[in-house]
N, C-alpha and C. Protein backbone atom coordinates (compact mmCIF):
# COMPACT_ATOMS: atom_id res chain seq x y z
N UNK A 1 0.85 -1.18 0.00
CA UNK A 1 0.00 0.00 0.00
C UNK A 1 0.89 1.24 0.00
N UNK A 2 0.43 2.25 -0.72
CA UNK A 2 1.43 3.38 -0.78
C UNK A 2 1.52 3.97 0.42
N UNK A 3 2.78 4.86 0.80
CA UNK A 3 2.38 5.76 2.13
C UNK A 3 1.81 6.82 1.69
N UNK A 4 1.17 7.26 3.22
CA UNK A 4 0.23 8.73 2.83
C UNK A 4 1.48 9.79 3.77
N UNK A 5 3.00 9.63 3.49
CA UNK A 5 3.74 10.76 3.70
C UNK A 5 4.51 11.32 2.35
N UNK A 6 3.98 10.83 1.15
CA UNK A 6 4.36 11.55 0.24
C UNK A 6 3.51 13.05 0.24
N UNK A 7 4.24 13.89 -0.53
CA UNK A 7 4.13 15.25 -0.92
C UNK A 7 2.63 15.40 -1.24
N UNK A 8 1.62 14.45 -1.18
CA UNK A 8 0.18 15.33 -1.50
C UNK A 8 -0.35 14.72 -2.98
N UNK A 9 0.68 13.92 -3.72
CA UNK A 9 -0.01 13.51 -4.92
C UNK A 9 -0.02 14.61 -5.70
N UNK A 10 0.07 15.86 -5.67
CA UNK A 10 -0.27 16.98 -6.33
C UNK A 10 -0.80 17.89 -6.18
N UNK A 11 -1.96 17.03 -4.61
CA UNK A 11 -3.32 18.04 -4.29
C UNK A 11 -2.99 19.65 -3.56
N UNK A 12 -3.53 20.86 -4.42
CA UNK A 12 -3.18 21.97 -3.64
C UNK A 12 -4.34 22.33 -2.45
N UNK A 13 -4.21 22.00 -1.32
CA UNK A 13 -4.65 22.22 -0.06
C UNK A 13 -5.06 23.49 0.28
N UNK A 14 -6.11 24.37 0.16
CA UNK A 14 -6.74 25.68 0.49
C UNK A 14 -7.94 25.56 1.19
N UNK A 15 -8.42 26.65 1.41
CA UNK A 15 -9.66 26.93 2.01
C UNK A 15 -10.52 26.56 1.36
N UNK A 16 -11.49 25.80 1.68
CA UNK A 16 -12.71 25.29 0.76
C UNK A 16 -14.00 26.80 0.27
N UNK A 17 -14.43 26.45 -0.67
CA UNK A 17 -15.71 27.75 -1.15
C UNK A 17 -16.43 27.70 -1.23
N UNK A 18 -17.47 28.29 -0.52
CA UNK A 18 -18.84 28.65 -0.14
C UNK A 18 -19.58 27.26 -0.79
N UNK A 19 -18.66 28.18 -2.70
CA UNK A 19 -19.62 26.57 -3.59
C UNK A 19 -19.44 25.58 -3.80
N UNK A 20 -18.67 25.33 -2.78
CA UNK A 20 -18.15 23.89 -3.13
C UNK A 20 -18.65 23.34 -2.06
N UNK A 21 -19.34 23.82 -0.98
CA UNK A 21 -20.39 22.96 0.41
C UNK A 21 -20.85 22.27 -0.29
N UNK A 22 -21.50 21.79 -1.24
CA UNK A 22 -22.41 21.18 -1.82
C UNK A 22 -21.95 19.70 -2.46
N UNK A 23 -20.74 19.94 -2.97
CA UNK A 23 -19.73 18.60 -3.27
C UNK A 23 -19.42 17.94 -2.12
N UNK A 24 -18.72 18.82 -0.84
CA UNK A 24 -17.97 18.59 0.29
C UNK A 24 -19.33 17.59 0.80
N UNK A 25 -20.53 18.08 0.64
CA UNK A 25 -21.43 16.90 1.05
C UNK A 25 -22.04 16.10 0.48
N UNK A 26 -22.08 15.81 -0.79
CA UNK A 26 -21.49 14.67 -1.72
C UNK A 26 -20.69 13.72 -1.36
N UNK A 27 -19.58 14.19 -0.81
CA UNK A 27 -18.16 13.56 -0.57
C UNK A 27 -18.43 13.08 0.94
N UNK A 28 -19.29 13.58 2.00
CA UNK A 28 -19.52 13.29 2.77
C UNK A 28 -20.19 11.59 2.49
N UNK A 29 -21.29 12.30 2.26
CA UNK A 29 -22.27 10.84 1.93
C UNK A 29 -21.68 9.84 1.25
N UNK A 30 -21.19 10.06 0.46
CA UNK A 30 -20.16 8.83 -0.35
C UNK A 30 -19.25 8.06 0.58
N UNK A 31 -18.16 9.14 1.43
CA UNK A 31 -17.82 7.78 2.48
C UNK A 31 -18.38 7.59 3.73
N UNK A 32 -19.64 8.36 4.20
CA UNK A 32 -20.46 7.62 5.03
C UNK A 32 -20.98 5.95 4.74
N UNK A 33 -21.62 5.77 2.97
CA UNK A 33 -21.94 5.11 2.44
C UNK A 33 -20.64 3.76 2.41
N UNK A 34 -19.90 3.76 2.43
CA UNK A 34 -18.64 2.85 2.86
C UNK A 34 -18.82 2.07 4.33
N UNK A 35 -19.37 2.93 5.38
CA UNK A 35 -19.92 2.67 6.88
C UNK A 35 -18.55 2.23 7.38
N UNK A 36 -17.47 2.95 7.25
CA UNK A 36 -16.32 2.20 8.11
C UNK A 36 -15.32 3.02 8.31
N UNK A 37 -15.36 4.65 7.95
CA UNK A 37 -14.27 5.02 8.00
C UNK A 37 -14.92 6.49 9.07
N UNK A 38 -15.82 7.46 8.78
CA UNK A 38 -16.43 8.31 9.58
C UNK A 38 -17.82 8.21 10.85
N UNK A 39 -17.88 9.20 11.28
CA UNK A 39 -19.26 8.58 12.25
C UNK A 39 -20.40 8.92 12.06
N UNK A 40 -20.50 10.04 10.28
CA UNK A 40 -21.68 9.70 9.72
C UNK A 40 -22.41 8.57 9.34
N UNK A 41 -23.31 8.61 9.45
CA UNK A 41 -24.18 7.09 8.68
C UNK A 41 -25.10 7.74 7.97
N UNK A 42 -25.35 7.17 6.42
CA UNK A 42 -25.95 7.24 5.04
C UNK A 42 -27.52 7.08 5.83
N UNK A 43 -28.90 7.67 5.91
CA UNK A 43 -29.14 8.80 5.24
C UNK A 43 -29.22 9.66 6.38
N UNK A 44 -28.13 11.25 6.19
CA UNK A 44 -27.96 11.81 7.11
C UNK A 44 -29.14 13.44 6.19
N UNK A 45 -29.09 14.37 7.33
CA UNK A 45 -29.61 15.71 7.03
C UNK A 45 -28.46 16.66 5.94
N UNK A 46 -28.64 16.72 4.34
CA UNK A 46 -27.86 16.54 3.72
C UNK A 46 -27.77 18.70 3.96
N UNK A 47 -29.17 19.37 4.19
CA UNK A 47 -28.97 20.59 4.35
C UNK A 47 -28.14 20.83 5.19
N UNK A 48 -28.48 20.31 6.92
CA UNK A 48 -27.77 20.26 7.97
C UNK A 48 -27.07 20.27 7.89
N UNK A 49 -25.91 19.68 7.25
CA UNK A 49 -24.73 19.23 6.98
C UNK A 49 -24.14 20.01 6.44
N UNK A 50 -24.67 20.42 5.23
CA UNK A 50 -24.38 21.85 4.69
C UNK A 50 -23.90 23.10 5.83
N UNK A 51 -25.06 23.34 6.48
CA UNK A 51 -24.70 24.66 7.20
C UNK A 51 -24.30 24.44 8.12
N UNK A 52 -23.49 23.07 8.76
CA UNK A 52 -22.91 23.03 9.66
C UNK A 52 -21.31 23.53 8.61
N UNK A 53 -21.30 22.82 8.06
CA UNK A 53 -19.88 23.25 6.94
C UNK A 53 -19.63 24.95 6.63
N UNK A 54 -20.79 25.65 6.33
CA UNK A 54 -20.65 26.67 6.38
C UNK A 54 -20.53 27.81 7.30
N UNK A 55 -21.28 27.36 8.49
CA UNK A 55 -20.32 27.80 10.29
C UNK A 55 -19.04 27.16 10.04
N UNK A 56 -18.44 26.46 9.52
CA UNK A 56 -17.19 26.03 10.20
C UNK A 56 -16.60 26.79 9.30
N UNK A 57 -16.47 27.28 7.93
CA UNK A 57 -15.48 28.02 6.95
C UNK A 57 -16.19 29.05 7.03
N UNK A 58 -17.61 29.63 8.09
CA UNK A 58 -17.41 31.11 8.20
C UNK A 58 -16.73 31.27 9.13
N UNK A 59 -16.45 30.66 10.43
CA UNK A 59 -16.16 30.85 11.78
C UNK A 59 -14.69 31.47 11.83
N UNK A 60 -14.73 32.11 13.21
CA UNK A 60 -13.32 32.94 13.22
C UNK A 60 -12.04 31.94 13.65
N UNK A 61 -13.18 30.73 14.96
CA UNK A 61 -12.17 29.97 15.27
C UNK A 61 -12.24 28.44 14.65
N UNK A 62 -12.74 28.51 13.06
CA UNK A 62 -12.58 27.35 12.67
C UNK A 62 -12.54 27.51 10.48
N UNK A 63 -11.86 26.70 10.48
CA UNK A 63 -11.99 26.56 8.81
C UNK A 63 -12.54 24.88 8.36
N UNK A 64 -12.58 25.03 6.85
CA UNK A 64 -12.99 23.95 6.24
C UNK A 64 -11.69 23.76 5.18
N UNK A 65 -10.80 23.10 5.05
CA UNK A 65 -9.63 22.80 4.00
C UNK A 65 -10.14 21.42 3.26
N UNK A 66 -9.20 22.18 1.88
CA UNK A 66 -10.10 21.06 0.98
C UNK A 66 -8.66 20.67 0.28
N UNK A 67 -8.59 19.07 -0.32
CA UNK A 67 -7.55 19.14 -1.10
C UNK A 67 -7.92 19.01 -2.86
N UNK A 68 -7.18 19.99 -3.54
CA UNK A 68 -7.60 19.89 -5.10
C UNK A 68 -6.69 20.02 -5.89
N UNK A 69 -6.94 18.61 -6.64
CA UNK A 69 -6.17 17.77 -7.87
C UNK A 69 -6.36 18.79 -8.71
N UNK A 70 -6.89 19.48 -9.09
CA UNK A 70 -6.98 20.25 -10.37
C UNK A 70 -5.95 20.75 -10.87
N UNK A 71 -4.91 21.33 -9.94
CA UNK A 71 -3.69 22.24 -10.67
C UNK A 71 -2.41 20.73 -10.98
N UNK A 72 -2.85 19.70 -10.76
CA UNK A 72 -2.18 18.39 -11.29
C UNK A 72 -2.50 17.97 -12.20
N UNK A 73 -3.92 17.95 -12.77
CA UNK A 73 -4.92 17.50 -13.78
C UNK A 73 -5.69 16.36 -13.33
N UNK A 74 -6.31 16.64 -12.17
CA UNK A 74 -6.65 16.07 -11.51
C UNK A 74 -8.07 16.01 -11.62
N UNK A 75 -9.30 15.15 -10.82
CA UNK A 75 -10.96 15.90 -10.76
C UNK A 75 -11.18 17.04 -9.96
N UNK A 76 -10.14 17.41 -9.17
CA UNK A 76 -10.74 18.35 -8.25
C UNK A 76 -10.59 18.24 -7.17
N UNK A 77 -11.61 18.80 -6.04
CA UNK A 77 -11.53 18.36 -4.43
C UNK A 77 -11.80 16.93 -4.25
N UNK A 78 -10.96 16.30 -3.57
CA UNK A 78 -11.06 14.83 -3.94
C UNK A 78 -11.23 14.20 -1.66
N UNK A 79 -11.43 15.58 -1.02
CA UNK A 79 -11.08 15.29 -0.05
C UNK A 79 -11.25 16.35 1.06
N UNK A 80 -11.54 17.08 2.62
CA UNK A 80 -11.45 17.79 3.14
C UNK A 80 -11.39 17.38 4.77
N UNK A 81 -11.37 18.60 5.38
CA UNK A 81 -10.69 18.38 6.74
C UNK A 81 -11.39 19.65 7.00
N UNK A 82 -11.99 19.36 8.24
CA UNK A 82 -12.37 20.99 9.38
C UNK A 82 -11.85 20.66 10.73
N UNK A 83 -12.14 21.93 11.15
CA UNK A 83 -10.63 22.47 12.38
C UNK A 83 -11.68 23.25 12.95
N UNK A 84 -11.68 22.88 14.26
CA UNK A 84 -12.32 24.30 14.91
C UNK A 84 -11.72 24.12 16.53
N UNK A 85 -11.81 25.14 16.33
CA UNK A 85 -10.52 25.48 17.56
C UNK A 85 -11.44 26.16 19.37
N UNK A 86 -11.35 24.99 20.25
CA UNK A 86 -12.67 25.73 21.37
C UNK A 86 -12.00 26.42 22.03
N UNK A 87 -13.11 27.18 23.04
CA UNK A 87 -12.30 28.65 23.93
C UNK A 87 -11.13 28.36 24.41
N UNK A 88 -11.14 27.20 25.23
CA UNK A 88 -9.84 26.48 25.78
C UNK A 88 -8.97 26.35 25.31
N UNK A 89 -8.53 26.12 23.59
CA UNK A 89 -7.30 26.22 22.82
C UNK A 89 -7.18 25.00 22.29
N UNK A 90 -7.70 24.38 21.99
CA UNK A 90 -7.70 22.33 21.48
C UNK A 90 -8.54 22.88 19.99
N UNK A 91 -7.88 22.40 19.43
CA UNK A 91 -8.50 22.48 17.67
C UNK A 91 -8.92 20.82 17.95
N UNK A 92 -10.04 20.86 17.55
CA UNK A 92 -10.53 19.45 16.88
C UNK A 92 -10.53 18.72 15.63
N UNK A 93 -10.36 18.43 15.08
CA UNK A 93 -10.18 17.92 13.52
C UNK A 93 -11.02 16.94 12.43
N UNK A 94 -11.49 16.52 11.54
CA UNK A 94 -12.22 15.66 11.33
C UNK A 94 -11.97 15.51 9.93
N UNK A 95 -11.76 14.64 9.31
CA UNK A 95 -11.06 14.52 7.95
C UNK A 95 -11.64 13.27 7.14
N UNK A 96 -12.08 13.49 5.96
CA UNK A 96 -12.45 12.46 5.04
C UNK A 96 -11.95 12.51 3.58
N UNK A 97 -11.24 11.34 3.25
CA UNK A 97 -10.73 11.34 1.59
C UNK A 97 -11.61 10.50 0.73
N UNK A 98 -12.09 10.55 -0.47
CA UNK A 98 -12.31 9.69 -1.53
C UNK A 98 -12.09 8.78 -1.48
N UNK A 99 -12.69 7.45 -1.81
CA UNK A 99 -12.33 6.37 -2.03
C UNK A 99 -11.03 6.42 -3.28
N UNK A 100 -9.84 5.65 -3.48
CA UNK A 100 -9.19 6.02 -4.47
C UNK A 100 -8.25 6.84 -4.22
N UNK A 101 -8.25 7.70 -3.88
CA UNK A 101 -7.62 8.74 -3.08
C UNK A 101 -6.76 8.85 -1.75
N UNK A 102 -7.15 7.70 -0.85
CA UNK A 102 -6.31 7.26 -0.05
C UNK A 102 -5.17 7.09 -0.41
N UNK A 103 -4.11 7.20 0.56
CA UNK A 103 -2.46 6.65 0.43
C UNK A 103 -1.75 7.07 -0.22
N UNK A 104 -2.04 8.26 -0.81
CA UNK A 104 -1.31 8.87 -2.12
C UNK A 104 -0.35 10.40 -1.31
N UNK A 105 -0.71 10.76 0.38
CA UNK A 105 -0.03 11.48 0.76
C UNK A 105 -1.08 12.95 0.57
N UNK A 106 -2.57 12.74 0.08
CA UNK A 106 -3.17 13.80 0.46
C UNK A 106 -3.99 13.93 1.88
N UNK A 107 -3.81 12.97 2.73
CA UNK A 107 -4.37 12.89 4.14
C UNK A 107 -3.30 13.68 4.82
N UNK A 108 -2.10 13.38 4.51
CA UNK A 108 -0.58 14.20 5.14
C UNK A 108 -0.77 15.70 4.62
N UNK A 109 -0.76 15.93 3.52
CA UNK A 109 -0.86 17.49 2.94
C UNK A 109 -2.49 18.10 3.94
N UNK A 110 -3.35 17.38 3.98
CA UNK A 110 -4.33 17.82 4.78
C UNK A 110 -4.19 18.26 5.81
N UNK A 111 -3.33 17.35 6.69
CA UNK A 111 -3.32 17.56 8.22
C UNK A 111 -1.98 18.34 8.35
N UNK A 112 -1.12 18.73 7.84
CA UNK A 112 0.09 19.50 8.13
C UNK A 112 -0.43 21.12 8.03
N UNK A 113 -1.47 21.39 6.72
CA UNK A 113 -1.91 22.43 6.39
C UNK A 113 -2.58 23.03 7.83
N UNK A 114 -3.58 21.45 8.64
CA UNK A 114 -4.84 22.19 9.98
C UNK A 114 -3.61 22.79 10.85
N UNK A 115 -2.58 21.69 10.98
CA UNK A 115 -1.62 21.81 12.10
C UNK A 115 -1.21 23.48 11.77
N UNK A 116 -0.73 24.12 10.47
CA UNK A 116 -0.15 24.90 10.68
C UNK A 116 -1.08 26.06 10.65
N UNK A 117 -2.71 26.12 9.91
CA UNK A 117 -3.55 26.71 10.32
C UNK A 117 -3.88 26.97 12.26
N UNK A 118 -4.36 25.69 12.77
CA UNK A 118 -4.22 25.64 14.33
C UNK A 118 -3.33 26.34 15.20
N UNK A 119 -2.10 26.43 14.83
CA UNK A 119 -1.18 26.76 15.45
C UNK A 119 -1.14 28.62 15.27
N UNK A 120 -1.53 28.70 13.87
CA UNK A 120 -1.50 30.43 13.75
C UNK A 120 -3.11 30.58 14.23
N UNK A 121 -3.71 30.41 14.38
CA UNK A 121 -5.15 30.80 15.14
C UNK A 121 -5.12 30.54 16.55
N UNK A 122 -4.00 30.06 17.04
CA UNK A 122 -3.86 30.22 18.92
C UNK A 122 -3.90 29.03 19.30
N UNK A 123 -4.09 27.90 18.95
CA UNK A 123 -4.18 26.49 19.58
C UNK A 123 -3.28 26.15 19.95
N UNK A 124 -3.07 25.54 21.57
CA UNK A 124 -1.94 25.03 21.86
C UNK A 124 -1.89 23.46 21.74
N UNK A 125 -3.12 22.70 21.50
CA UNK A 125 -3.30 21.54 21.16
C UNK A 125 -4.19 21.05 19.91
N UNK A 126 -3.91 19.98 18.87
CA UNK A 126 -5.24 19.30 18.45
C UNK A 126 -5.23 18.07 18.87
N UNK A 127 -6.89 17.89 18.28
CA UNK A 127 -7.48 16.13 18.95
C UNK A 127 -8.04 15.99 18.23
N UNK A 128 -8.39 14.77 17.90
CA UNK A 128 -9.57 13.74 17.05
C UNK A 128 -9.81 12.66 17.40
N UNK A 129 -10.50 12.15 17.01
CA UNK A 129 -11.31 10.57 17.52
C UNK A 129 -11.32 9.57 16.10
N UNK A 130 -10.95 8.18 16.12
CA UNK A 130 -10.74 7.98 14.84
C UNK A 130 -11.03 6.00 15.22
N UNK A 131 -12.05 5.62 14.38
CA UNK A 131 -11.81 4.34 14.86
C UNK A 131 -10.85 3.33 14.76
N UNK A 132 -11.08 2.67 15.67
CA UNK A 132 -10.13 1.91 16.12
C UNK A 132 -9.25 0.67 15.23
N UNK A 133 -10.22 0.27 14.41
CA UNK A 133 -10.21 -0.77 13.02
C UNK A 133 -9.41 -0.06 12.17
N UNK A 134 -9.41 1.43 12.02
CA UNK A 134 -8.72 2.31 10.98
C UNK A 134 -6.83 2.45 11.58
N UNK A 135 -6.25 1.65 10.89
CA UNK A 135 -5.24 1.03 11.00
C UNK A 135 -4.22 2.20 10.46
N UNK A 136 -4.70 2.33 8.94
CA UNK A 136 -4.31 3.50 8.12
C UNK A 136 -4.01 4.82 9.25
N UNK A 137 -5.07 5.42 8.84
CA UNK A 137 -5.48 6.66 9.56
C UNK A 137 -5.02 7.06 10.86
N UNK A 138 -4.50 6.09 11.34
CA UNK A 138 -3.73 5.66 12.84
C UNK A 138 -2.68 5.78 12.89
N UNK A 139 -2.10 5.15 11.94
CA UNK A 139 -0.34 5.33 11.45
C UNK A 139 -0.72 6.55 10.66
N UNK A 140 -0.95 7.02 9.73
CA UNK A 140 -0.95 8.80 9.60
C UNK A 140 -0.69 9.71 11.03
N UNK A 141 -1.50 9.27 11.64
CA UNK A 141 -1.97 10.63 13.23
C UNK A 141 -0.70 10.54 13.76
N UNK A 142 0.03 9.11 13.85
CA UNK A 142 0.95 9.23 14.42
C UNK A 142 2.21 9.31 14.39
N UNK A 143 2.42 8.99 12.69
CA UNK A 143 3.48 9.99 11.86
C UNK A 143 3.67 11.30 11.55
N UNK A 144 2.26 11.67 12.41
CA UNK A 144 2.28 13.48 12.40
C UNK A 144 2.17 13.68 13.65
N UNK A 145 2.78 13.03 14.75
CA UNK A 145 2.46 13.24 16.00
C UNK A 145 1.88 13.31 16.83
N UNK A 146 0.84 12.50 16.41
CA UNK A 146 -0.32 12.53 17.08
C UNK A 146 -0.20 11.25 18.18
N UNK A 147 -0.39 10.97 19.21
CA UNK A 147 -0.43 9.95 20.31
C UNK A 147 -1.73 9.45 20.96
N UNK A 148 -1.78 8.62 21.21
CA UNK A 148 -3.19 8.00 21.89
C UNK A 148 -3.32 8.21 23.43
N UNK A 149 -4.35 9.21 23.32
CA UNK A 149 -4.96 9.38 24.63
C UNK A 149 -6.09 8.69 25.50
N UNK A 150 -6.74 8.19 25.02
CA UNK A 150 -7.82 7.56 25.54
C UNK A 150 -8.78 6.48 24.71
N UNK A 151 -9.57 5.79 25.20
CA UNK A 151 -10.51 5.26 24.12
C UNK A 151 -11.89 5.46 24.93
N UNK A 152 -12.72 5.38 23.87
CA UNK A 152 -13.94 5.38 24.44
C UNK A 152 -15.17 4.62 23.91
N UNK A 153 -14.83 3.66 25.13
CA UNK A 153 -15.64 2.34 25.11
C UNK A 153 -17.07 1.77 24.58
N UNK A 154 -17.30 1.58 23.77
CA UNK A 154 -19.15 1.57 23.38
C UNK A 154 -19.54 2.67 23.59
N UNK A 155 -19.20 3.47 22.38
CA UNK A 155 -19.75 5.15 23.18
C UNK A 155 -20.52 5.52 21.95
N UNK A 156 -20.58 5.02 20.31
CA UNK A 156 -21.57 5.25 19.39
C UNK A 156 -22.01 4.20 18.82
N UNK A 157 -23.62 4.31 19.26
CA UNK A 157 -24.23 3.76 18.38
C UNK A 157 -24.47 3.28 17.64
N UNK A 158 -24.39 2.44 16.39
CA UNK A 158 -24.43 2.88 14.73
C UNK A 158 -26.02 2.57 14.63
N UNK A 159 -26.51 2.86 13.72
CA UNK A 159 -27.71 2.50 12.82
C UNK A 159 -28.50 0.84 13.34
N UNK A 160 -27.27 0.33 12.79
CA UNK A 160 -27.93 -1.29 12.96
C UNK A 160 -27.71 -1.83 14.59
N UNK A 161 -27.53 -0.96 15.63
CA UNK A 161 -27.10 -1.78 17.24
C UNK A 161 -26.12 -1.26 17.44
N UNK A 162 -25.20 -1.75 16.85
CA UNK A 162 -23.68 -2.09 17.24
C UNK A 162 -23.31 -1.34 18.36
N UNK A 163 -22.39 -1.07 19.08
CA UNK A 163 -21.87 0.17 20.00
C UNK A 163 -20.08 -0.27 19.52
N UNK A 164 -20.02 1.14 19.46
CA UNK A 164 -18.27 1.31 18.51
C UNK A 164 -17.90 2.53 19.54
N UNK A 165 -16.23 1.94 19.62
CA UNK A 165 -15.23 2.29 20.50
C UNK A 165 -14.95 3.22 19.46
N UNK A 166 -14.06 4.04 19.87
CA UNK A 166 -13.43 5.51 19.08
C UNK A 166 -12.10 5.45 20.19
N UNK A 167 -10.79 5.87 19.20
CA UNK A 167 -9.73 5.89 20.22
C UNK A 167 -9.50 7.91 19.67
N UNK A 168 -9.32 8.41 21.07
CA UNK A 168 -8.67 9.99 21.39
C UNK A 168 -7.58 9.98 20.77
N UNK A 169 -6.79 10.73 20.01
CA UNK A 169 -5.65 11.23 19.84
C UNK A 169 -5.25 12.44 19.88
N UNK A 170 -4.25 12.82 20.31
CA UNK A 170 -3.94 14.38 20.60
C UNK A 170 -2.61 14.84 20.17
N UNK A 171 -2.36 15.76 20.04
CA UNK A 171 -0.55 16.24 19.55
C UNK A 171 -0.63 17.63 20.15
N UNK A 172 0.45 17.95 20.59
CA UNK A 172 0.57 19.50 21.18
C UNK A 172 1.53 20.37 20.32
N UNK A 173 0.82 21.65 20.07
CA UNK A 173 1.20 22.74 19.16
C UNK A 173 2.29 23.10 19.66
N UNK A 174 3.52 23.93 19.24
CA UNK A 174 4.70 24.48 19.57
C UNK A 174 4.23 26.13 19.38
């Protein structure tokens, strides 16, 4: 499997746009629809979703980053990440790529971009929650420094019963 610490594949990493909420939740639902990698589940409030995205890339203490293949010759935003940063100073993080798109080093270009966003907006820490099965995504967090803080035991739900563990990870800003 390729690593995801190459250079990004190509993808140029910016602020996501207004018009592009509408893909970003496209892209949502698509890997909700996978059921194994986020803690959405397929059929979610597709407006909701929307204007939660759009508090987060209006907000002062939070953005929406997107990564886009296009200036590679690429399809486009193939991928995004939001950051929002609470009174206390902990940016939170939450990140989803394309199927296809994995391992190519745009999950790394993603999260170096929040880190260095986070860090210039005042955060002295970030965290995320990431399941536990996600093996990948695990070795990413923690090739970017990220360490395991906690887990939390049967703490969601899913759709069909289940109750799913989520493990904490955290890294501290310089």
């Amino acid at each position: 499997m390729p690593s995801d610490d190459k250079p990004g594949a190509g993808a140029l990493v910016r602020p996501a746009a207004e018009d592009e909420l509408d893909l970003l939740v496209e892209q949502t639902w698509s890997v909700a629809a996978e059921g194994r990698f986020i803690g959405a589940e397929v059929p979610f409030d597709r407006p909701r979703r929307r204007a939660r995205l759009a508090e987060l890339l209006a907000g002062g203490d939070s953005t929406v980053l997107v990564a886009d293949t296009s200036p590679a010759g690429g399809p486009g935003v193939v991928g995004y990440l939001s950051v929002s940063v609470a009174p206390y100073g902990v940016a939170d993080i939450a990140m989803l790529l394309q199927a296809g798109w994995r391992g190519r080093g745009i999950g790394r270009a993603l999260l170096d971009a929040a880190i260095a966003w986070a860090s210039s907006a005042g955060a002295h820490k970030m965290s995320l929650e990431v399941w536990p099965d996600n093996a990948a995504a695990i070795a990413l967090y923690e090739r970017a420094g990220f360490v395991v803080e906690g887990r939390k035991a049967r703490h969601y739900r899913r759709r069909n019963g289940e109750l799913w563990d989520s493990v904490l990870m955290g890294r501290p800003l310089s």
